[in-house]
Protein backbone atom coordinates (compact mmCIF):
# COMPACT_ATOMS: atom_id res chain seq x y z
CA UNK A 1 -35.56 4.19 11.85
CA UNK A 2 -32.68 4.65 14.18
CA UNK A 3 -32.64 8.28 16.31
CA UNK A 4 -29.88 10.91 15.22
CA UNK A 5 -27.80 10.51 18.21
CA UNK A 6 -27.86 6.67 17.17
CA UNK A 7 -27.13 7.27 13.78
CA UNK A 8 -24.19 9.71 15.01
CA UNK A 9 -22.71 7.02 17.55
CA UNK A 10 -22.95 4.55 14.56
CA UNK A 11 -21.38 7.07 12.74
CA UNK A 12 -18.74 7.92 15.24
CA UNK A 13 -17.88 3.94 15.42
CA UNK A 14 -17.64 3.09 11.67
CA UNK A 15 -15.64 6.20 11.24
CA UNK A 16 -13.09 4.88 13.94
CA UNK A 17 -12.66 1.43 12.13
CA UNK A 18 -12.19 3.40 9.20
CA UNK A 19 -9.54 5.36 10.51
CA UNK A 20 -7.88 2.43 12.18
CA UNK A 21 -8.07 0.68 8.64
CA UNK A 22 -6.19 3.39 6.55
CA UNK A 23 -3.69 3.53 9.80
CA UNK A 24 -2.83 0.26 8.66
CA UNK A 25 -2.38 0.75 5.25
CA UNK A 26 -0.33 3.09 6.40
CA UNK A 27 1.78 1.81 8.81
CA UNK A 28 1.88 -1.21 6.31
CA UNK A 29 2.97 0.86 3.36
CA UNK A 30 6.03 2.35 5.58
CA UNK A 31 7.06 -0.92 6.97
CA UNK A 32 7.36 -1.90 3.30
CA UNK A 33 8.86 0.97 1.59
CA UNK A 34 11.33 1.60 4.82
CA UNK A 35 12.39 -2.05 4.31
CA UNK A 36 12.87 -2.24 0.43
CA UNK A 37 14.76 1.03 0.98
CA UNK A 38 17.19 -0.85 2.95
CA UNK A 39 17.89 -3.76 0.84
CA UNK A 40 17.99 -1.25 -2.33
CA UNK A 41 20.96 0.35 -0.41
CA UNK A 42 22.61 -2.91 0.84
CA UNK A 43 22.74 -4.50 -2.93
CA UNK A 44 24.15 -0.77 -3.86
CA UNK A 45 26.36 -0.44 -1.82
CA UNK A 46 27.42 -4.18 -2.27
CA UNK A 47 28.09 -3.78 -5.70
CA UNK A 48 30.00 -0.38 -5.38
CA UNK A 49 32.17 -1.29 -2.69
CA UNK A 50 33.72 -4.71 -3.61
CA UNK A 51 35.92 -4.13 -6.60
CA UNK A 52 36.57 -7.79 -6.61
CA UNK A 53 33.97 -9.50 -6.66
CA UNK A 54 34.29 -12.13 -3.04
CA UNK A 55 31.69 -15.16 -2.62
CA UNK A 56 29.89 -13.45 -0.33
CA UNK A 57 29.43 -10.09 -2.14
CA UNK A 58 28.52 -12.36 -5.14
CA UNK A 59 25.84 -14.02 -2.68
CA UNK A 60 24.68 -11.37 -1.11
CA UNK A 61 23.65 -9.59 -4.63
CA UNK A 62 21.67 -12.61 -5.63
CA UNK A 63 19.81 -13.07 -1.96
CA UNK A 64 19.20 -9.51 -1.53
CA UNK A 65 16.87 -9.29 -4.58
CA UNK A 66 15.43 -12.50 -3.79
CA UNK A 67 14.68 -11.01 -0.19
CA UNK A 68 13.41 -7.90 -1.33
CA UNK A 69 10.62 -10.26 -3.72
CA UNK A 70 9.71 -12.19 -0.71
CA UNK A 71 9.08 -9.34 1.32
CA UNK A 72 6.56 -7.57 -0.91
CA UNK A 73 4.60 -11.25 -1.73
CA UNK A 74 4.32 -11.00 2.08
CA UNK A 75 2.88 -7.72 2.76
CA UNK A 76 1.61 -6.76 -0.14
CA UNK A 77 -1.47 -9.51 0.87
CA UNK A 78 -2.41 -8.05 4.76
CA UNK A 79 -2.42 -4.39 2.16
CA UNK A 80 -5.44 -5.93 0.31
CA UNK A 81 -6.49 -7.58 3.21
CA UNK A 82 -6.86 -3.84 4.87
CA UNK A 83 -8.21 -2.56 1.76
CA UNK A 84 -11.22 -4.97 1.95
CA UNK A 85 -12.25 -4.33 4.97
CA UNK A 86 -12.39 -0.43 4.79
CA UNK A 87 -14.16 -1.22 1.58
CA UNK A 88 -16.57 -3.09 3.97
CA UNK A 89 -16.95 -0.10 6.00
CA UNK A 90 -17.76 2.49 3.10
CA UNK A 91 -21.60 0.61 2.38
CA UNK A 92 -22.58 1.44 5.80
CA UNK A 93 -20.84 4.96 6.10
CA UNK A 94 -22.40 5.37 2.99
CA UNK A 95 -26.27 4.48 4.10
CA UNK A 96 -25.46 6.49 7.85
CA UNK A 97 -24.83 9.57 5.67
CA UNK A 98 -27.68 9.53 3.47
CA UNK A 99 -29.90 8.67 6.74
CA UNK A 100 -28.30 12.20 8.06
CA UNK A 101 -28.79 13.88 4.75
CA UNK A 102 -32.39 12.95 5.87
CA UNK A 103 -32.19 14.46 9.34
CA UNK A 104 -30.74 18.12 8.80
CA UNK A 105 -32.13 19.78 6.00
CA UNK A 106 -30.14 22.95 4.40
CA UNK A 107 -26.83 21.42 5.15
CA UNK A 108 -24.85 19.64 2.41
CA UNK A 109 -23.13 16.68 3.76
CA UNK A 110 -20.68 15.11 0.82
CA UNK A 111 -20.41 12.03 0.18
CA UNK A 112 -16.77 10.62 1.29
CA UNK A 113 -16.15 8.03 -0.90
CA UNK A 114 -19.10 6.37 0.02
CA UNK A 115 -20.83 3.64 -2.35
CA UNK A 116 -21.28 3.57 -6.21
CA UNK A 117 -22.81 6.89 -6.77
CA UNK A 118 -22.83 9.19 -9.21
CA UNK A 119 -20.28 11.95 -6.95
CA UNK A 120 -18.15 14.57 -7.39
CA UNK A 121 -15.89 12.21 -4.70
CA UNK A 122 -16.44 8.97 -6.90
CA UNK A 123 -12.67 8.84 -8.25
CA UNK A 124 -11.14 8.93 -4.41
CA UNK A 125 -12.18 5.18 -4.36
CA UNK A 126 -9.08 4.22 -7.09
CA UNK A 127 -6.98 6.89 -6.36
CA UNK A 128 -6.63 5.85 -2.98
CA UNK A 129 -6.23 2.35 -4.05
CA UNK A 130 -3.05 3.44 -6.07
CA UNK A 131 -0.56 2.95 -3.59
CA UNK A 132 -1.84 0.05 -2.17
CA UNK A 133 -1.10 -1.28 -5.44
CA UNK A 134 1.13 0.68 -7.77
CA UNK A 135 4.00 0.76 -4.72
CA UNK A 136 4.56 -3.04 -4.40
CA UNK A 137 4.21 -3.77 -8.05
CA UNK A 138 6.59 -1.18 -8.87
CA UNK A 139 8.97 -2.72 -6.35
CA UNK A 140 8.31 -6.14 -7.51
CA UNK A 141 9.19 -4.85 -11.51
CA UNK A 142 12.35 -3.09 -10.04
CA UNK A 143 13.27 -6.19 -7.99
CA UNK A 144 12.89 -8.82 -10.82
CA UNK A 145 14.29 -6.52 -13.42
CA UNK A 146 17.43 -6.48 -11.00
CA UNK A 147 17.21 -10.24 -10.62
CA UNK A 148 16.82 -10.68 -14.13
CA UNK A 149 19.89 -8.37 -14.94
CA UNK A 150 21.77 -10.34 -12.41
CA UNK A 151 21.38 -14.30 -13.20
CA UNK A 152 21.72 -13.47 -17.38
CA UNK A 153 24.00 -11.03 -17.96
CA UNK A 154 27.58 -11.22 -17.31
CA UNK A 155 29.62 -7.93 -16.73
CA UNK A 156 33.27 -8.38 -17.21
CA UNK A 157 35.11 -5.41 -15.54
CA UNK A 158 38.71 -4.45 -16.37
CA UNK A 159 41.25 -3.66 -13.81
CA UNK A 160 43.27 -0.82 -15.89
């Protein structure tokens, strides 16, 4: 049975990878949403500004949503990838808390996501997971939808 201090230094350390994990995710999330954001703009402000529609313009508004696609199929991965391991970390958070549970009696230390148990904190496990995956799919729905729009309809606009 490991000492407190060793349990807290354990502790201390899984609770850093955690953190840099969800910085990640984070940073990850951003990069994503930052860059989608730009491309929405572009192909809006593409199709706004060009009352006739040039070659290019008419280019551009086909790559852009293509772009935008191959962006999220590229992060969207490394988000899942960061998921796993901070779902790695949360068995071993998990077991260094109960062992503390053990240690201090009187003191109620929740349980922060930790394992499969039967918690008050249970539901932060999908919540959290939300983003990771509503965001991207979302973005991949709007994306296609605007592809799809694109390549089968035909808009005929009339100069009055």
């Amino acid at each position: 049975m490991p000492t407190i201090t060793e349990l807290i230094s354990l502790g201390w350390l899984i609770e850093n990878k955690v953190a840099h994990e969800i910085s990640l995710i984070g940073h990850r999330m951003t990069w994503l949403v930052v860059s989608e954001s730009f491309l929405f703009s572009a192909f809006a402000a593409i199709l706004t500004s060009t009352p006739h529609m040039t070659r290019t313009a008419d280019m551009l508004l086909g790559v852009i949503p293509i772009l935008g696609i191959l962006i999220i199929v590229l992060v969207w991965p490394s988000l899942i990838a960061a998921r796993a391991v901070l779902q790695a970390l949360l068995d071993p958070r998990g077991d260094i808390e109960d062992s503390l549970k053990g240690s201090f009696t009187g003191i109620k230390i929740p349980n922060l996501g930790a394992k499969s148990r039967e918690d008050y904190l249970k539901w932060t496990r999908w919540a959290g997971d939300l983003s990771i995956f509503g965001v991207p799919l979302t973005l991949l729905i709007a994306w296609g939808a605007t592809l799809y729009i694109r390549t089968t309809l035909t808009v005929t606009i009339v100069q009055p």
